[in-house]
N, C-alpha and C. Protein backbone atom coordinates (compact mmCIF):
# COMPACT_ATOMS: atom_id res chain seq x y z
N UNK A 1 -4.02 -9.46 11.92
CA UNK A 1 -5.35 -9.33 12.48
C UNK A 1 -5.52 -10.40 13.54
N UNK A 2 -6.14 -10.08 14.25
CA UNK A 2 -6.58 -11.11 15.84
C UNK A 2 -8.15 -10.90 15.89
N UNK A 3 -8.56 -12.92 15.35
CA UNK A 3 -9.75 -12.89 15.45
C UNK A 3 -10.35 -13.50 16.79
N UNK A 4 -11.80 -13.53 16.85
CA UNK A 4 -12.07 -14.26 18.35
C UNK A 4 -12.89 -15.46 17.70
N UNK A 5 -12.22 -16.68 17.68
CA UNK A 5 -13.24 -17.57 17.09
C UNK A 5 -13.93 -18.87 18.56
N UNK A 6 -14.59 -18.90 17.59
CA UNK A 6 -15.81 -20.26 19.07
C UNK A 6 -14.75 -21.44 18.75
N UNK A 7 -14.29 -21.84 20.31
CA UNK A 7 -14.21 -22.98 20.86
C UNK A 7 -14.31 -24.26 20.30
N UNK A 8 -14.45 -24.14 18.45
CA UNK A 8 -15.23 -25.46 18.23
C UNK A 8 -14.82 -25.58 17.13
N UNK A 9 -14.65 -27.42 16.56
CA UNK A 9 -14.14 -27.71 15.25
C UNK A 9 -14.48 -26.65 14.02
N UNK A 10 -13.54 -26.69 13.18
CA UNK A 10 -14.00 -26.03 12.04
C UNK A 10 -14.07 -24.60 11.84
N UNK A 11 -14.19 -24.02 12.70
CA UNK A 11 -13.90 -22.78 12.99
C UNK A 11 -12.82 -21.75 12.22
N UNK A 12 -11.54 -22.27 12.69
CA UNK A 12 -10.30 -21.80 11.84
C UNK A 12 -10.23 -21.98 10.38
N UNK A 13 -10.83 -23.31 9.93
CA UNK A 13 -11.02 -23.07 8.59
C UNK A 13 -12.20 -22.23 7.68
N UNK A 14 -13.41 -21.82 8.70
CA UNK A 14 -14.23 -20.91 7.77
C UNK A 14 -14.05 -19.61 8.05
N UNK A 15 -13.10 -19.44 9.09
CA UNK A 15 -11.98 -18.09 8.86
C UNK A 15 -11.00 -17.93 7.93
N UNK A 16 -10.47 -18.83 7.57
CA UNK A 16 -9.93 -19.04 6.42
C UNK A 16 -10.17 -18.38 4.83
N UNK A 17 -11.12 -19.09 4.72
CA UNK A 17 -12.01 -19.41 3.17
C UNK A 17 -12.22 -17.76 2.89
N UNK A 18 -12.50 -16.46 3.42
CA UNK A 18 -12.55 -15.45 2.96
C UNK A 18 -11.03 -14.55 2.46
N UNK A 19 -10.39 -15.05 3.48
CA UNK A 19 -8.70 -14.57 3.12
C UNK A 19 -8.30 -15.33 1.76
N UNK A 20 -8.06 -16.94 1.76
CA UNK A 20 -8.47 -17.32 0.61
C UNK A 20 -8.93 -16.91 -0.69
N UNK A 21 -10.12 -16.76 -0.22
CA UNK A 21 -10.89 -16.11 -1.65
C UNK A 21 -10.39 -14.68 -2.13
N UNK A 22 -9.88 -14.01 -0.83
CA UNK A 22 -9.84 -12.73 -1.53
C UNK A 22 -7.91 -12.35 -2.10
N UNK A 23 -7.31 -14.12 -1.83
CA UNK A 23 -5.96 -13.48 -2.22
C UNK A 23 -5.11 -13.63 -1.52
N UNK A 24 -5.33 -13.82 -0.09
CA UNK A 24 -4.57 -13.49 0.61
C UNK A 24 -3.66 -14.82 1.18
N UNK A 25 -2.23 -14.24 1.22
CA UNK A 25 -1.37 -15.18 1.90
C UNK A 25 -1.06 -15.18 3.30
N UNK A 26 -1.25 -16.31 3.73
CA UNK A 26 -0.69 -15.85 5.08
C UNK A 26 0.88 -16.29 5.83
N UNK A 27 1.34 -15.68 6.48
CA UNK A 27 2.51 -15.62 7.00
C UNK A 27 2.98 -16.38 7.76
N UNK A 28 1.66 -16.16 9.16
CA UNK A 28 1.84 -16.96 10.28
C UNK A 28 0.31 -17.25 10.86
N UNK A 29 0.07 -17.68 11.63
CA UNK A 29 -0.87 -18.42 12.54
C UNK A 29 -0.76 -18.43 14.16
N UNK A 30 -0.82 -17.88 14.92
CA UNK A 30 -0.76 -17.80 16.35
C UNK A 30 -2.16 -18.71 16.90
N UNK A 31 -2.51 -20.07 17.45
CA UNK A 31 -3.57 -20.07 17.86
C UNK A 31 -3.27 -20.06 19.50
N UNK A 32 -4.00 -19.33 20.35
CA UNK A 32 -3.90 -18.92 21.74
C UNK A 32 -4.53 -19.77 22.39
N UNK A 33 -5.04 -21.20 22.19
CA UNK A 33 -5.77 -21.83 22.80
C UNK A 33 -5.79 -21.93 24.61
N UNK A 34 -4.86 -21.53 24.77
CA UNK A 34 -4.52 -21.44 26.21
C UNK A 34 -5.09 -20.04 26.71
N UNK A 35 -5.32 -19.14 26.17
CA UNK A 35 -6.33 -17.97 26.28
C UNK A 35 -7.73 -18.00 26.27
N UNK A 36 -8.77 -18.51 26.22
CA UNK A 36 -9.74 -18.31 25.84
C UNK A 36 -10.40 -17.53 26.62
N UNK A 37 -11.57 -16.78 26.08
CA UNK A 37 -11.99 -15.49 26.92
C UNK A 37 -14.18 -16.40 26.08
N UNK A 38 -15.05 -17.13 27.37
CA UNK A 38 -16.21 -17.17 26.98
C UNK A 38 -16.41 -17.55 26.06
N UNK A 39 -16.29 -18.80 25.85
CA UNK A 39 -16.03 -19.32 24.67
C UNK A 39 -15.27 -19.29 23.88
N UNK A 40 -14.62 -18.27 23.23
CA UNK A 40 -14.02 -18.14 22.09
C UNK A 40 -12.31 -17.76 22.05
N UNK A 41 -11.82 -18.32 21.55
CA UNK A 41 -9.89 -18.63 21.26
C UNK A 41 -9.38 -17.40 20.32
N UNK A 42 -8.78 -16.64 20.54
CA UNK A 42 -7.94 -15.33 19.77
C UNK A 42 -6.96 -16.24 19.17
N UNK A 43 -7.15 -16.27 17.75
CA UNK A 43 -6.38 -16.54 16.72
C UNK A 43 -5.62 -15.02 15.97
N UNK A 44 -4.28 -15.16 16.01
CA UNK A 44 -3.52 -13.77 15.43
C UNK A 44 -3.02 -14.23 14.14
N UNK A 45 -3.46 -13.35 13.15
CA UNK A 45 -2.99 -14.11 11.79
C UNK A 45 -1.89 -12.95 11.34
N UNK A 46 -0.92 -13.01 10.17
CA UNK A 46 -0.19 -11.84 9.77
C UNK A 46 -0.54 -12.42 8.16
N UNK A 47 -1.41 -11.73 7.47
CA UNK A 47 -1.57 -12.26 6.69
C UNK A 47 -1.23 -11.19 5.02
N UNK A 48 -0.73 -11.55 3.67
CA UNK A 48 -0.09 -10.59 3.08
C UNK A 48 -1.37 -10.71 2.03
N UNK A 49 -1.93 -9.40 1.37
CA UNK A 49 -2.83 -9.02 0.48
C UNK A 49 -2.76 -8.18 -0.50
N UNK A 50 -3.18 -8.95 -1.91
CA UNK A 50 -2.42 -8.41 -2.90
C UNK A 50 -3.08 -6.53 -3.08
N UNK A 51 -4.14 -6.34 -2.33
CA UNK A 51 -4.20 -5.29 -2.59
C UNK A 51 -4.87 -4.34 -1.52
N UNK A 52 -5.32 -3.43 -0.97
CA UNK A 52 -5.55 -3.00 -0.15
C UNK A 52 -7.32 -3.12 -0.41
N UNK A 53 -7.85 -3.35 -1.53
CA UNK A 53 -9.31 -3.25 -1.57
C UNK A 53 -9.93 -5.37 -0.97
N UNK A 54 -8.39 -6.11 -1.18
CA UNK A 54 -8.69 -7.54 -1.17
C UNK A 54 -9.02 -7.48 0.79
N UNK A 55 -7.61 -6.79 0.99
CA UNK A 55 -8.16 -6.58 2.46
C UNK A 55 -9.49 -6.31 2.93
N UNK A 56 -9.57 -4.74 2.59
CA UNK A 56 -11.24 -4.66 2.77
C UNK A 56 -12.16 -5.31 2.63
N UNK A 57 -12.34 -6.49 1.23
CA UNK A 57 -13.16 -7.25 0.93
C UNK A 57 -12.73 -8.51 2.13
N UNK A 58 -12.00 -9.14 2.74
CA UNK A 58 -11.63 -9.82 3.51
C UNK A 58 -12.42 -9.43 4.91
N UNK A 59 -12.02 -8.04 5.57
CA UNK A 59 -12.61 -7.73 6.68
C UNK A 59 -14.29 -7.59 6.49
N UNK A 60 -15.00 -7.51 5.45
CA UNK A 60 -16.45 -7.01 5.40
C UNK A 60 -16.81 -9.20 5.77
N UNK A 61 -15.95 -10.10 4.62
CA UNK A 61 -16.50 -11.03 4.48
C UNK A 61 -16.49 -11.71 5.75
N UNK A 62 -15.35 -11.30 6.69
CA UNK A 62 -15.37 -12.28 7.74
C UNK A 62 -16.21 -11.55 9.11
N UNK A 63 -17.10 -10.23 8.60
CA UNK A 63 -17.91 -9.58 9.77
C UNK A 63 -19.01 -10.26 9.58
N UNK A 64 -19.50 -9.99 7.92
CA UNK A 64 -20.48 -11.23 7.60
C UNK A 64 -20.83 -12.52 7.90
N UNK A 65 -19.83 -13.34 8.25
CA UNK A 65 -19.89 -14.38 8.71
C UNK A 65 -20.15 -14.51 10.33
N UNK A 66 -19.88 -13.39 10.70
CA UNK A 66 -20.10 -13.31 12.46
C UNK A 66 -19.25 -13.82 13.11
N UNK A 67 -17.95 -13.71 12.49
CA UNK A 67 -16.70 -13.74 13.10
C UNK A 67 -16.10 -12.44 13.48
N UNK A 68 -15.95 -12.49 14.79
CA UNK A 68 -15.31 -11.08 15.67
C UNK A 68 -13.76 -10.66 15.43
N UNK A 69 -13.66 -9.71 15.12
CA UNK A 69 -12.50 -8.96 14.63
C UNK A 69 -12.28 -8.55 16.05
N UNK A 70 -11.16 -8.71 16.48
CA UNK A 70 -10.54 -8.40 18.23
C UNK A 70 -9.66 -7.20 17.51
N UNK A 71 -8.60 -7.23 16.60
CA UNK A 71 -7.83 -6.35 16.34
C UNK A 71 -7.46 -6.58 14.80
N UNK A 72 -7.35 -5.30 13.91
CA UNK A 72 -6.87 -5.42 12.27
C UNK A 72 -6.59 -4.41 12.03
N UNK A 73 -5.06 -4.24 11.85
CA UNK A 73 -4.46 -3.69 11.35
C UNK A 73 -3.57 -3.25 9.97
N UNK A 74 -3.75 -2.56 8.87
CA UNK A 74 -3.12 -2.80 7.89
C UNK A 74 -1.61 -1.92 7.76
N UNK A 75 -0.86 -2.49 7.45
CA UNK A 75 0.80 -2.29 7.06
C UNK A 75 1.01 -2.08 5.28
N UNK A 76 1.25 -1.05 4.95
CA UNK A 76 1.30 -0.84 3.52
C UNK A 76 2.88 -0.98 3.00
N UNK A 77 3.19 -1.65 2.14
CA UNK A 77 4.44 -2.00 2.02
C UNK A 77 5.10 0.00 1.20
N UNK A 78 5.58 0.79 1.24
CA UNK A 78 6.04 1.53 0.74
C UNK A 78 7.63 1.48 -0.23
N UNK A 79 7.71 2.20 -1.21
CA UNK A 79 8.95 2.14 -1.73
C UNK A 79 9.10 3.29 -2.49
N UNK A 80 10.65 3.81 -1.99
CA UNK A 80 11.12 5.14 -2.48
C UNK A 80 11.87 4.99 -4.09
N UNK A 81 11.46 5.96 -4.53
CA UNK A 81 12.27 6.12 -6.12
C UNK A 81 12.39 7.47 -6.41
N UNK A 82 13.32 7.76 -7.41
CA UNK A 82 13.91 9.03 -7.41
C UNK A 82 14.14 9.33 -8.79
N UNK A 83 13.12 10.09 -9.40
CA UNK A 83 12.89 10.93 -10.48
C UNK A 83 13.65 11.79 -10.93
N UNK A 84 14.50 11.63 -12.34
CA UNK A 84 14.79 13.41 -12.65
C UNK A 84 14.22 14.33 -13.58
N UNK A 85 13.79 15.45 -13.48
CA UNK A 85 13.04 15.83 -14.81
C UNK A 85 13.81 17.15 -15.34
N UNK A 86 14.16 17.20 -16.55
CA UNK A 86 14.99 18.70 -16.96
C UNK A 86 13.73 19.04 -18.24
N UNK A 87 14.16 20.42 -17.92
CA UNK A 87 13.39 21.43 -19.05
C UNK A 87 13.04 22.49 -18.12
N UNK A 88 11.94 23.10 -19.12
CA UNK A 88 11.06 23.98 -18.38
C UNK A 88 9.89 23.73 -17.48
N UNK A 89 10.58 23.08 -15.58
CA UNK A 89 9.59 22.78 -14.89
C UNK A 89 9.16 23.38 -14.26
N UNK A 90 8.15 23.29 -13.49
CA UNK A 90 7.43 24.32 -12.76
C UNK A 90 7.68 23.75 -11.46
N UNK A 91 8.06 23.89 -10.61
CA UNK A 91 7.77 23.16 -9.55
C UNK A 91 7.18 23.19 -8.33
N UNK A 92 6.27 24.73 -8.42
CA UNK A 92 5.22 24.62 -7.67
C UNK A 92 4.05 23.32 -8.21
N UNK A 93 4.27 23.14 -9.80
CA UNK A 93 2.66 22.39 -10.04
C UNK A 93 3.67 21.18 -9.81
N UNK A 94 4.73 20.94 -9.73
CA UNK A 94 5.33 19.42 -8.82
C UNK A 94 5.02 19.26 -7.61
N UNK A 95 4.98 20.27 -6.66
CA UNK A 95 4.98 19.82 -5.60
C UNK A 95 3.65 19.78 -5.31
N UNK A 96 2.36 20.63 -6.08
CA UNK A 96 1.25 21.03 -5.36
C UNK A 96 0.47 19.34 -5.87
N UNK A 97 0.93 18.57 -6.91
CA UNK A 97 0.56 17.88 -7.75
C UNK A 97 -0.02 16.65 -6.74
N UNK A 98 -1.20 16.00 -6.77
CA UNK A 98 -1.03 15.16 -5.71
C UNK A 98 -1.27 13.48 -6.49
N UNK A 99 -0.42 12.19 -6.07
CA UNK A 99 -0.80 11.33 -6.46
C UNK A 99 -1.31 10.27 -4.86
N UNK A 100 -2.25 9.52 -5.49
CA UNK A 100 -2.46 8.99 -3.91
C UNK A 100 -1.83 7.82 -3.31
N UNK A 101 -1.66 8.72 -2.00
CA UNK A 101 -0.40 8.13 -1.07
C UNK A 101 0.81 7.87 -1.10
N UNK A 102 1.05 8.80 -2.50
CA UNK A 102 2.30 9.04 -2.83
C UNK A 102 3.03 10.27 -2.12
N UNK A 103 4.43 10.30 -1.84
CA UNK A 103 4.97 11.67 -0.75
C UNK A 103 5.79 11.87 -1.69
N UNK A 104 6.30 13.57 -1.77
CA UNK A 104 7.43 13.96 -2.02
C UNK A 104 8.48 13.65 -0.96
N UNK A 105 9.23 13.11 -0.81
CA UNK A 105 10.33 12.80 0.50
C UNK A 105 11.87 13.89 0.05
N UNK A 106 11.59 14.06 -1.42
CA UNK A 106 12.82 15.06 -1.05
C UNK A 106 13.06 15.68 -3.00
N UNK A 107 13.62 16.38 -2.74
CA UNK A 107 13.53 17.65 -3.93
C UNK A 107 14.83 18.22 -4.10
N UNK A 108 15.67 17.98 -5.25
CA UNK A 108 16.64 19.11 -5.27
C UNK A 108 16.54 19.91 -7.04
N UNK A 109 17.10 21.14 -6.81
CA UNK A 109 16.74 22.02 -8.10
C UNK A 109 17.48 22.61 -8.39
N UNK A 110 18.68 22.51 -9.74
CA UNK A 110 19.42 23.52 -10.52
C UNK A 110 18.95 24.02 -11.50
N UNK A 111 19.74 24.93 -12.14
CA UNK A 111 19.31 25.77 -13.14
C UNK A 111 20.25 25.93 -14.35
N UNK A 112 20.62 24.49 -14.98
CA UNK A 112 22.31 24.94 -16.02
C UNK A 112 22.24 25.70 -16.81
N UNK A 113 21.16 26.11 -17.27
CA UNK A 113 20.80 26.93 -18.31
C UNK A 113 19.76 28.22 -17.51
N UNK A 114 19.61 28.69 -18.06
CA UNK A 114 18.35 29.79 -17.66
C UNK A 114 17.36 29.60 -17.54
N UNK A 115 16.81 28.77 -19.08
CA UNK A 115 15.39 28.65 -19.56
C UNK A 115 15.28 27.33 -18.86
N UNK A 116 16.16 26.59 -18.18
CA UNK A 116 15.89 25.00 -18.41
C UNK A 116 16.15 24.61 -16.32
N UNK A 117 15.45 23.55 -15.83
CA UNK A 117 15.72 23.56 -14.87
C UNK A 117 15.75 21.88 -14.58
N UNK A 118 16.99 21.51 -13.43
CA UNK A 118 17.11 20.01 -13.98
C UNK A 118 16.63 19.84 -12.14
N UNK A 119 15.57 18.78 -11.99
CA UNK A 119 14.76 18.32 -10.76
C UNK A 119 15.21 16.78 -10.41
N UNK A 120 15.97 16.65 -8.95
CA UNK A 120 15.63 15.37 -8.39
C UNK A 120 14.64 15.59 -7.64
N UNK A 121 13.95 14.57 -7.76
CA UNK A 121 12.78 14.11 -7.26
C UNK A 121 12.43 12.53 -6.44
N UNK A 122 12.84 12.62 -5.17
CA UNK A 122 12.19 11.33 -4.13
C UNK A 122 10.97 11.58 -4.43
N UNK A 123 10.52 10.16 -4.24
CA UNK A 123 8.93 10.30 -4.38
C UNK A 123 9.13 8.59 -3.21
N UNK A 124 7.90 8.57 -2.15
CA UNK A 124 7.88 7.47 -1.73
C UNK A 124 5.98 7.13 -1.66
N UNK A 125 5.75 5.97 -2.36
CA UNK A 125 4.80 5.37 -2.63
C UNK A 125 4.44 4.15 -2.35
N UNK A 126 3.30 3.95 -1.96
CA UNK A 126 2.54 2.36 -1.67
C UNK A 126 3.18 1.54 -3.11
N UNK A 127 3.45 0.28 -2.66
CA UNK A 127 4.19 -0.76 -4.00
C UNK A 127 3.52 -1.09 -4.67
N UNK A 128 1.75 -0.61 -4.31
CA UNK A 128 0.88 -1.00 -5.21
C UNK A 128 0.62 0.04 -6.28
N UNK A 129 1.02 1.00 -5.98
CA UNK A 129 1.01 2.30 -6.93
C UNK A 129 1.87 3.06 -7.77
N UNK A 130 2.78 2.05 -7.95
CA UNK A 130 4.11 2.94 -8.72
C UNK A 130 3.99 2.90 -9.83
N UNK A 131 3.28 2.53 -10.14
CA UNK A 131 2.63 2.64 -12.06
C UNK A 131 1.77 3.84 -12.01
N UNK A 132 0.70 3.99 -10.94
CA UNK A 132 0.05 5.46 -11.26
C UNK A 132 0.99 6.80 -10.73
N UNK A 133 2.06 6.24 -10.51
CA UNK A 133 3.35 7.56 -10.02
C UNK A 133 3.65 8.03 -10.83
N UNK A 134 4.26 7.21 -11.62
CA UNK A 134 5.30 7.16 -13.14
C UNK A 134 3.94 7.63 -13.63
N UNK A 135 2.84 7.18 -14.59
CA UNK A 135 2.32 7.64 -15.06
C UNK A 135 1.80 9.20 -14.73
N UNK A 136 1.42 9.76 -13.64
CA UNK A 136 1.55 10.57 -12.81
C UNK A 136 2.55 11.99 -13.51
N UNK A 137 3.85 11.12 -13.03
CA UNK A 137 4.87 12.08 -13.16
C UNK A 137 5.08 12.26 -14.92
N UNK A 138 4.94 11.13 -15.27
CA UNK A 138 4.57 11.41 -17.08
C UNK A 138 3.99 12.17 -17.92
N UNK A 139 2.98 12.27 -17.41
CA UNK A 139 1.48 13.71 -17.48
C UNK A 139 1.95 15.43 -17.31
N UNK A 140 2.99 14.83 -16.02
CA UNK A 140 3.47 16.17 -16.02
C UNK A 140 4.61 16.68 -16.33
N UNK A 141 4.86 15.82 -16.43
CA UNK A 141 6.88 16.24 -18.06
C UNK A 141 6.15 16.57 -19.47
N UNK A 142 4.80 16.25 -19.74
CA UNK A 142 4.70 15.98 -20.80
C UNK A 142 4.25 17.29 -20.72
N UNK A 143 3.00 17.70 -19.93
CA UNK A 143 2.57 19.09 -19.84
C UNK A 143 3.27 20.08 -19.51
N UNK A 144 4.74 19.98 -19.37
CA UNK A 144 5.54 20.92 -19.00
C UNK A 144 6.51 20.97 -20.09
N UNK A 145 6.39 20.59 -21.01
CA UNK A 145 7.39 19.96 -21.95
C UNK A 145 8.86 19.89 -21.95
N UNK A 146 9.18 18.64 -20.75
CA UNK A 146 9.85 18.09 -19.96
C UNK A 146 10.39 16.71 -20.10
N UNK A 147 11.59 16.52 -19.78
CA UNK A 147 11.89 15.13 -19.72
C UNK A 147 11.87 14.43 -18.88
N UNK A 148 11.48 12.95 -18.55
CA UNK A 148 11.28 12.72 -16.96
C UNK A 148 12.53 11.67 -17.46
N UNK A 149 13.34 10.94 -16.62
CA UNK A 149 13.73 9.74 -16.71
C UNK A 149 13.62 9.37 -14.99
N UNK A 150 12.44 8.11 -15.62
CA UNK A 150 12.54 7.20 -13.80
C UNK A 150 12.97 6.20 -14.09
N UNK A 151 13.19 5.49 -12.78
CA UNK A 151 14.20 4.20 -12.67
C UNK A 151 13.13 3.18 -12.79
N UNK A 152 14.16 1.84 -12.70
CA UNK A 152 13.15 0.96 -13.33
C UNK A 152 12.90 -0.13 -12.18
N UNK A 153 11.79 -0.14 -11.87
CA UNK A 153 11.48 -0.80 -10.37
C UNK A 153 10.83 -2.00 -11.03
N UNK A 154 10.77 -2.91 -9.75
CA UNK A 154 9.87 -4.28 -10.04
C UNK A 154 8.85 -4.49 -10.40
């Protein structure tokens, strides 16, 4: 994010205190002092947040304060994992199934048996959500009366 702060002591630190509060680490610090645009110095922060709602609470606290947001952008860390489920699956209600901001990235489907059908399953998800995936995909092995085995992530 690239804020526009005033020209004046203290400043950078009560930009601070809301990232702070809400969690957040930061990476780096750009101060542009050699830029200033009417008073006020574009500070570029890259800053890491444990959650996407800490962000939000971050951007409301520092509008509140009447500190100018020049540019904020959020970067969601994603990570792929790969599901298999055998039995009797359906896999229209797999694919139609939605978890949020979770993707199917890729699908393959045999049949060793007749009655029974064995599913890889990519799935790529925000890193904050791979517990409501798995659980997710759990719900629906279970309602399919299915076996899931997922891998075991961080």
């Amino acid at each position: 994010m690239t804020l526009a702060l005033a020209d004046k002591p203290g400043q950078l630190l009560r930009a601070l205190e809301p990232i702070a509060k809400n969690g957040g680490n930061i990476i780096s610090i750009i101060h542009e002092r050699d830029k200033p645009v009417e008073g006020y110095v574009p500070v570029s922060l890259v800053v890491d947040f444990p959650s996407h709602q800490s962000f939000r609470n971050t951007i409301n606290e520092l509008k509140s304060l009447g500190i100018m947001i020049m540019r904020s952008e959020e970067i969601v860390e994603k990570v792929r994992l790969t599901f298999i489920l055998i039995g009797g699956v359906d896999l229209r209600k797999i694919i139609e199934s939605r978890v949020k901001g979770a993707e199917i990235i890729g699908l393959e489907a045999s049949t060793p048996r007749l009655d029974e059908v064995s599913v890889k399953l990519e799935v790529e998800a925000p890193a904050g959500n791979l517990d409501e995936v798995v659980d997710h995909l759990k719900r629906l092995a279970k309602e399919q009366n299915a076996t899931l085995i997922s891998p075991i992530y961080p």
